[in-house]
Protein backbone atom coordinates (compact mmCIF):
# COMPACT_ATOMS: atom_id res chain seq x y z
CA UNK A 1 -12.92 13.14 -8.96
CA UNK A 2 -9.08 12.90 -9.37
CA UNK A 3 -6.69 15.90 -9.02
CA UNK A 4 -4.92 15.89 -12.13
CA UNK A 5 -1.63 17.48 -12.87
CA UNK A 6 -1.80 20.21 -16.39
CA UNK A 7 0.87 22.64 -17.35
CA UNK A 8 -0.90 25.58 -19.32
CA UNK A 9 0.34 28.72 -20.27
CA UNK A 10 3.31 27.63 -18.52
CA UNK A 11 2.17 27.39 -15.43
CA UNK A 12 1.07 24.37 -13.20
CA UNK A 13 -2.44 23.82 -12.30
CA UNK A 14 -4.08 20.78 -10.06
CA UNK A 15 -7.82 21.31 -10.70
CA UNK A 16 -9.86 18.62 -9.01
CA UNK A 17 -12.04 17.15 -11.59
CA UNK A 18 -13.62 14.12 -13.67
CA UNK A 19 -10.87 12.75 -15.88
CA UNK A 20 -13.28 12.60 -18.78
CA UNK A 21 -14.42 15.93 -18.37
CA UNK A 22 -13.83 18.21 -21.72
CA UNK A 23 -10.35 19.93 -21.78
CA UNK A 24 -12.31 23.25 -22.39
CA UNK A 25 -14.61 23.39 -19.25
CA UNK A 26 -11.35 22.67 -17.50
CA UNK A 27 -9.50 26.03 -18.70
CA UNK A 28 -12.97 28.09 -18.45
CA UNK A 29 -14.79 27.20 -15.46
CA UNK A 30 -11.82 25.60 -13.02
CA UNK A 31 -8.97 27.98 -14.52
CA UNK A 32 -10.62 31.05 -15.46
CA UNK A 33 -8.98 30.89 -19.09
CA UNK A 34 -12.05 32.20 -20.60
CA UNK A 35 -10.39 33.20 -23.94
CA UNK A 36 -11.09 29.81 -25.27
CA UNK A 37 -14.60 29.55 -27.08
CA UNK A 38 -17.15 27.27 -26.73
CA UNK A 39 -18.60 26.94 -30.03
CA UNK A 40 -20.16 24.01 -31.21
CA UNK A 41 -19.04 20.98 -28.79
CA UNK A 42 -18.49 18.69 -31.78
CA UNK A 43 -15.03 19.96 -32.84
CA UNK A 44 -16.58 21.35 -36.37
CA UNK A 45 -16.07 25.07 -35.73
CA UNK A 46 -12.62 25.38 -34.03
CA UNK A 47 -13.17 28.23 -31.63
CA UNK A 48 -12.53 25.99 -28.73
CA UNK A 49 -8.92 25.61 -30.44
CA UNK A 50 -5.91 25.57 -28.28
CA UNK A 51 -2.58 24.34 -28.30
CA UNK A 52 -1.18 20.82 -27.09
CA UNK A 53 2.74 20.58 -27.80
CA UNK A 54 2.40 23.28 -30.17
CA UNK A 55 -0.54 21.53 -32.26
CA UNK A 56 -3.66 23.06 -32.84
CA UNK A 57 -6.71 20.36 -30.42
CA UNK A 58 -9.99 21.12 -30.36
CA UNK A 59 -10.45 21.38 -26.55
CA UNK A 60 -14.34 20.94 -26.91
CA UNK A 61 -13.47 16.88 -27.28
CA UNK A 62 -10.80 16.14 -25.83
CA UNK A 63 -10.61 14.40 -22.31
CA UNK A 64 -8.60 16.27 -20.01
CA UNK A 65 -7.01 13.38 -18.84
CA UNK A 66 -5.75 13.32 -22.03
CA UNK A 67 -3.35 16.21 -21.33
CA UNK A 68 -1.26 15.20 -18.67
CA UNK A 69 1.89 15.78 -19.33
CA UNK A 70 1.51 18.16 -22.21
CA UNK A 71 2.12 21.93 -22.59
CA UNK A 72 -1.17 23.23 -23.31
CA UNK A 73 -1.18 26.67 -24.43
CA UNK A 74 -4.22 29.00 -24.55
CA UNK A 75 -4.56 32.73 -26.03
CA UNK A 76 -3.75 33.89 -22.96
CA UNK A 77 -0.51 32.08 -23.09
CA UNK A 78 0.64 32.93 -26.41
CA UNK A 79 2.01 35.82 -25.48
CA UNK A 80 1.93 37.46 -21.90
CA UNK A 81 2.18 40.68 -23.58
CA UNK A 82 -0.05 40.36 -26.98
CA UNK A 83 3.03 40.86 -28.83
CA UNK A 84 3.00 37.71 -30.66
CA UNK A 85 3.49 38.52 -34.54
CA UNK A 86 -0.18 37.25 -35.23
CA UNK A 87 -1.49 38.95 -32.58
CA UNK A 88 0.38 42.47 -34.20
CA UNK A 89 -1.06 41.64 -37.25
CA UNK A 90 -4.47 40.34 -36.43
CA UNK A 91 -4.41 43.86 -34.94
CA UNK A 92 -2.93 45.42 -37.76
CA UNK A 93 -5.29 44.33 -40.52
CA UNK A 94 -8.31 44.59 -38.19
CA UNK A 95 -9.15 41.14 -38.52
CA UNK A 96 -11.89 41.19 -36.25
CA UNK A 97 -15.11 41.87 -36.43
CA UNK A 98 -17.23 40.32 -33.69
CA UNK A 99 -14.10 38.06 -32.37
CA UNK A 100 -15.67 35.31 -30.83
CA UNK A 101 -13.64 32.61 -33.04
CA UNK A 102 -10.41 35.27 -32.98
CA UNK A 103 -8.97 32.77 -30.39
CA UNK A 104 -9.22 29.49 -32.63
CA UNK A 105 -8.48 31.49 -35.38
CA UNK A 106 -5.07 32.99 -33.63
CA UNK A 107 -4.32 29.64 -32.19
CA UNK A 108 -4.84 27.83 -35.55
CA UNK A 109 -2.35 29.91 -37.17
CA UNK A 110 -0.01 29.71 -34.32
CA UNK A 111 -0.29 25.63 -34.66
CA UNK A 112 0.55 26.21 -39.10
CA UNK A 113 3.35 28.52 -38.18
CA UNK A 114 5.03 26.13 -35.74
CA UNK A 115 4.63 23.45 -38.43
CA UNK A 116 5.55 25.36 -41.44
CA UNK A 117 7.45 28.92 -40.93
CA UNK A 118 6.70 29.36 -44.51
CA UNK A 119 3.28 27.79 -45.80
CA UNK A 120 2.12 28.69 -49.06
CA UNK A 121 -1.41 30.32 -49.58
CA UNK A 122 -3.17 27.12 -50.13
CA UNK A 123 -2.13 25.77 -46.82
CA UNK A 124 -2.67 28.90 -45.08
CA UNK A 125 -6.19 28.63 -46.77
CA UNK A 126 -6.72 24.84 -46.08
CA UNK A 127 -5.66 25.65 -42.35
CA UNK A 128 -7.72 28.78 -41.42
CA UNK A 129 -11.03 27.39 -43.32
CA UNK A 130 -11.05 24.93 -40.55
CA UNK A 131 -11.77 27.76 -38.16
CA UNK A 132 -15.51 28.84 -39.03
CA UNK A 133 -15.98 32.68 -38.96
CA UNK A 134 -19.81 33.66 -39.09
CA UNK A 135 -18.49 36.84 -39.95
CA UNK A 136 -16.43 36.63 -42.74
CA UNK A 137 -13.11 37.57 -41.98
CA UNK A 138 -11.43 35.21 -43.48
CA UNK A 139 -9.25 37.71 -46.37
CA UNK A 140 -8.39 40.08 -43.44
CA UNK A 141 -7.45 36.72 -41.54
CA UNK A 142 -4.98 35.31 -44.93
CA UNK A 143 -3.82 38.79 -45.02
CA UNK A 144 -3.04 39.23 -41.65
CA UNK A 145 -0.68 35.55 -41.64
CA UNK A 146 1.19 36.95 -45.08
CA UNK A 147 1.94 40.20 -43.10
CA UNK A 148 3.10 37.80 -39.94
CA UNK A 149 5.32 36.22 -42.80
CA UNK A 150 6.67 38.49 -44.35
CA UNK A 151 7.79 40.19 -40.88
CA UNK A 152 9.17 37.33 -39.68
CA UNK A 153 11.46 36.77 -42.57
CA UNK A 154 12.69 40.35 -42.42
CA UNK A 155 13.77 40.53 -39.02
């Protein structure tokens, strides 16, 4: 095992651990970031999704060796206070309904935002379908990011 150096959430961590060793049981089991899903383990369903450099990773694949030297941000760290405009309007439009993929959803959304302050409904729709809700939610979900829009261009 190697101690390896990670900055998530802002903060630096050391965790003593196999290089190859999935980016997700990193932040769950040796962090305690347990708002990061496991869902599938294949990358397919995207609740696993975090942040690297502000791009949306499926932590279920990637190496955590991989990482070093990246800002890796989790739902915890995407706002200390849950007052993140998604996370207002996720609230808002009560997107949930069971939550478990809320977190790759949220963080999914964070990534398109980053990349494109003003995406049009097809890539708001190409971006969240890669996020698989069992339940449903994805019209409260494209609701909820035009209501994060449209706030963030009156402000």
């Amino acid at each position: 095992m190697a101690k390896l150096k990670l900055k998530v959430n802002g903060k630096v961590y050391e965790p003593d651990v196999e290089g190859d060793m999935p980016l997700l049981w990193v932040l769950r089991d040796y962090l305690g970031l347990t708002g990061t899903k496991f869902g599938c383990g294949i990358a397919i369903c995207g609740a696993c999704t975090v942040l690297i450099d502000g791009k949306a990773v499926r932590s279920c694949i990637i190496p955590v060796v991989n990482t070093t030297g990246q800002e890796i941000t989790t739902i915890e760290g995407l706002d200390l206070d849950n007052n993140h405009p998604l996370q207002k309007a996720w609230v808002a439009e009560q997107v949930p309904q069971c939550g478990y993929c809320q977190s790759g959803q949220l963080m999914a959304a964070a990534a398109l935002l980053n990349r494109n302050p003003a995406p049009s409904e097809n890539e708001v729709e190409a971006e969240m379908n890669g996020i698989m809700c069992r339940c449903g939610t994805y019209p409260r979900i494209k609701k909820a990011i035009k209501s994060t829009l449209k706030s963030l261009t009156n402000e």
